[in-house]
C-alpha atoms as a PDB file:
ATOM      1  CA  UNK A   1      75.771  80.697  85.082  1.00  0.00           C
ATOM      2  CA  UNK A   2      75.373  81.215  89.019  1.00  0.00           C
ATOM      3  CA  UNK A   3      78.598  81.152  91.341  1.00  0.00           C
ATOM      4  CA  UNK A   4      77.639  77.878  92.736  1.00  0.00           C
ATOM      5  CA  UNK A   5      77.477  76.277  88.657  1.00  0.00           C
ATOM      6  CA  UNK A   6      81.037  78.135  88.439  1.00  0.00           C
ATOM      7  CA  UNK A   7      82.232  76.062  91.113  1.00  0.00           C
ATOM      8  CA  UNK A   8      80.832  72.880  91.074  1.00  0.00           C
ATOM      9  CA  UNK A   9      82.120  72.379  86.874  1.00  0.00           C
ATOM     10  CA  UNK A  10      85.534  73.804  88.404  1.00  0.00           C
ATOM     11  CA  UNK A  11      85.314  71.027  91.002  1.00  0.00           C
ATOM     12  CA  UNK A  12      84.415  68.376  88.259  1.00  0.00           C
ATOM     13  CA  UNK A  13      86.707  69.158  85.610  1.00  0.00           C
ATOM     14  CA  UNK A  14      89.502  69.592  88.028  1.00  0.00           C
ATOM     15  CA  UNK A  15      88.858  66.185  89.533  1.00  0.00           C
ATOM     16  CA  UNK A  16      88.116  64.751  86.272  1.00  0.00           C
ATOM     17  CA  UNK A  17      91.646  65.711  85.193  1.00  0.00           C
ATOM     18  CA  UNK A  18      93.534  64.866  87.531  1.00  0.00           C
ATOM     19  CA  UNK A  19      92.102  61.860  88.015  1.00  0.00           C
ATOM     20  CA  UNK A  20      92.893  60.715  84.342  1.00  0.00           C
ATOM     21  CA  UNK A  21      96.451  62.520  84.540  1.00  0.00           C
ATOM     22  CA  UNK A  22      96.812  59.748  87.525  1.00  0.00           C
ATOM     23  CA  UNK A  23      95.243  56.857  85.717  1.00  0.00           C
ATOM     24  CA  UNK A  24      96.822  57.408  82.349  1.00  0.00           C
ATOM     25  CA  UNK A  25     100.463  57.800  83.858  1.00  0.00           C
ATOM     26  CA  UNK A  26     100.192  54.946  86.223  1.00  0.00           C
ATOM     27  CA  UNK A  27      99.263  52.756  83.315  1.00  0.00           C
ATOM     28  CA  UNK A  28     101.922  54.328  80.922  1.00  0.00           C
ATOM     29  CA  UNK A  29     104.295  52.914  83.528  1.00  0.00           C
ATOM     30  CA  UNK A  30     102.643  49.649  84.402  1.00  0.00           C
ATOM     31  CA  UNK A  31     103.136  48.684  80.754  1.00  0.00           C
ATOM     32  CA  UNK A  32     106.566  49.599  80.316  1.00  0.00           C
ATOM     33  CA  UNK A  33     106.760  47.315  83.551  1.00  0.00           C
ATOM     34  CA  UNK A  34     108.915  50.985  84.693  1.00  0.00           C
ATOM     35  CA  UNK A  35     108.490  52.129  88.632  1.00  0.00           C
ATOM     36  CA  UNK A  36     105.648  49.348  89.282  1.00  0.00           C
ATOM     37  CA  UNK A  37     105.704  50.931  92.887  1.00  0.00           C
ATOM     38  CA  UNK A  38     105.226  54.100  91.368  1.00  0.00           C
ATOM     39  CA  UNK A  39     102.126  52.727  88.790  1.00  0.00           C
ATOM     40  CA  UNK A  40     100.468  51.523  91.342  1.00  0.00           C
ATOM     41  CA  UNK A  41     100.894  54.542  94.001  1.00  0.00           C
ATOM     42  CA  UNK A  42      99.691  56.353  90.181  1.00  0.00           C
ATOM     43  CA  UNK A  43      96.720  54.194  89.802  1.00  0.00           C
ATOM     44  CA  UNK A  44      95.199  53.732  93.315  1.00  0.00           C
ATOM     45  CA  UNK A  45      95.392  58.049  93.299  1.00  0.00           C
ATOM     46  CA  UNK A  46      93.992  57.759  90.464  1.00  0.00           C
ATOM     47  CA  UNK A  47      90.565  56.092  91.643  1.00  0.00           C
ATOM     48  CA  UNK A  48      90.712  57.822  94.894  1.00  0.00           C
ATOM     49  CA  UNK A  49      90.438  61.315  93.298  1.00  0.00           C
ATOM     50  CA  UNK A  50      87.733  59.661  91.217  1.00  0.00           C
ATOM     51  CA  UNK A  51      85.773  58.494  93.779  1.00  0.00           C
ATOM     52  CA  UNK A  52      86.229  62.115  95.833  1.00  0.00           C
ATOM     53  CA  UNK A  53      85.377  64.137  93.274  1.00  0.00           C
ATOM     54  CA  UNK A  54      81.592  63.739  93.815  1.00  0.00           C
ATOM     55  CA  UNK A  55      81.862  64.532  97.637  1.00  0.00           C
ATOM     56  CA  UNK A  56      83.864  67.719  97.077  1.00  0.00           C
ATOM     57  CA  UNK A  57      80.436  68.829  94.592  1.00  0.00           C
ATOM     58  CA  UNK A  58      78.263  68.166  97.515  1.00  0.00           C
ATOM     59  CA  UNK A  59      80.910  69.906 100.217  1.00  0.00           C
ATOM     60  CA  UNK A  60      80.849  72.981  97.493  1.00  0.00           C
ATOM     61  CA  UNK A  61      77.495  72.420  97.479  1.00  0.00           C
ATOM     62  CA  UNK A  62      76.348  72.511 101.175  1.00  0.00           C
ATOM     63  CA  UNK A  63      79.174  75.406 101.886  1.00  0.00           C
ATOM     64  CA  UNK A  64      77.400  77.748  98.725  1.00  0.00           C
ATOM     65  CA  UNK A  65      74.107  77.369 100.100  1.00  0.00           C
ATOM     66  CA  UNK A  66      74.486  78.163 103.689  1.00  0.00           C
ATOM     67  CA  UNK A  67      76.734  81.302 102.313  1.00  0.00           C
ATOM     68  CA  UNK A  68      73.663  82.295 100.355  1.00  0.00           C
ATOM     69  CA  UNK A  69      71.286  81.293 103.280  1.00  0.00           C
ATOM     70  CA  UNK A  70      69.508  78.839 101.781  1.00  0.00           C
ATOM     71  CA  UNK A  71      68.799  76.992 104.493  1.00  0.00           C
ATOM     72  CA  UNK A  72      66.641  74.199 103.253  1.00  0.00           C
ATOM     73  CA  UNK A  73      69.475  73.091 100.617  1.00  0.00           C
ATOM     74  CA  UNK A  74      72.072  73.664 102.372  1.00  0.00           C
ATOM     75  CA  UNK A  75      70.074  71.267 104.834  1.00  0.00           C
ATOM     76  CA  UNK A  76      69.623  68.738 102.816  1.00  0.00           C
ATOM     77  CA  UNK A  77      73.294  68.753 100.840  1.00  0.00           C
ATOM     78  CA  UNK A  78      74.307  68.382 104.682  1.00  0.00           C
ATOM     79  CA  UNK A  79      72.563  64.905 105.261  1.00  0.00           C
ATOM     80  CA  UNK A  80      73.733  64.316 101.892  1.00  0.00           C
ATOM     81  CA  UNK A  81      77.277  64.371 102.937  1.00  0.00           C
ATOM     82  CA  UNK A  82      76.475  63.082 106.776  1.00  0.00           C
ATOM     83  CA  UNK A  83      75.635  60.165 104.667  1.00  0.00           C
ATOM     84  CA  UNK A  84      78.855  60.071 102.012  1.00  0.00           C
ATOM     85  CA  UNK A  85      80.907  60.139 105.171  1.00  0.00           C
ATOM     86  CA  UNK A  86      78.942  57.309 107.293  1.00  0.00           C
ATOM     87  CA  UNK A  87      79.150  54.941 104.109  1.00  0.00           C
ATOM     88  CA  UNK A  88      82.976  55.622 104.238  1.00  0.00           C
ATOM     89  CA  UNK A  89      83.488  55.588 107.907  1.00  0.00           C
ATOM     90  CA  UNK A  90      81.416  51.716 107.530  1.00  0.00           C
ATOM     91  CA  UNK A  91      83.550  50.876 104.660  1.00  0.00           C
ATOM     92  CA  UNK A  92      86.150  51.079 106.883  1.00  0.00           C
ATOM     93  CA  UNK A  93      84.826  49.752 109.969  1.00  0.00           C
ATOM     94  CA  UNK A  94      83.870  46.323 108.247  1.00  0.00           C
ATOM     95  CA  UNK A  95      86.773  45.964 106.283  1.00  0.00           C
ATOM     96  CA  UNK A  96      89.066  46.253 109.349  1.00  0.00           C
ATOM     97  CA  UNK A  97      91.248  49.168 108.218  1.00  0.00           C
ATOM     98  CA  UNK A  98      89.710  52.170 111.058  1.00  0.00           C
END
């Protein structure tokens, strides 16, 4: 396994994890109707480290291959993420919250 596999399954799993640690504990509360402030703080971490975990494999990504000079790949990972970032950044924009 190459130093770039390493990373990206430590990436993964860690976001994977957390992400459920999050989700299970914020539900845990939210039906023992305990902290609902803190269940839903809990549960909205929960899908945000969800939905980040995918751009932190292509920022591992992108970072690995220009380390490595591979220029091409770490090229295209770039537009890859120029892209993550303007969907976000539009997200925003049209739902009023930038």
């Amino acid at each position: 396994m190459t130093r770039l596999e390493r990373s990206i399954a430590f990436v993964l799993r860690a976001g994977v994890a957390a992400s459920s640690g999050c989700l299970a504990v914020g539900l845990a509360l939210s039906f023992f109707g305990v902290a609902a402030g803190v269940s839903h703080l809990l549960l909205q971490t929960g899908i945000i480290i969800l939905l980040c975990t995918p751009v932190a494999r292509v920022v591992i990504s992108t970072v690995e291959y220009a380390v490595g000079k591979e220029w091409t790949f770490a090229a295209l990972t770039t537009v890859v993420l120029l892209e993550l970032v303007a969907s976000a950044v539009a997200a925003l924009v049209f739902h009023r919250k930038l």
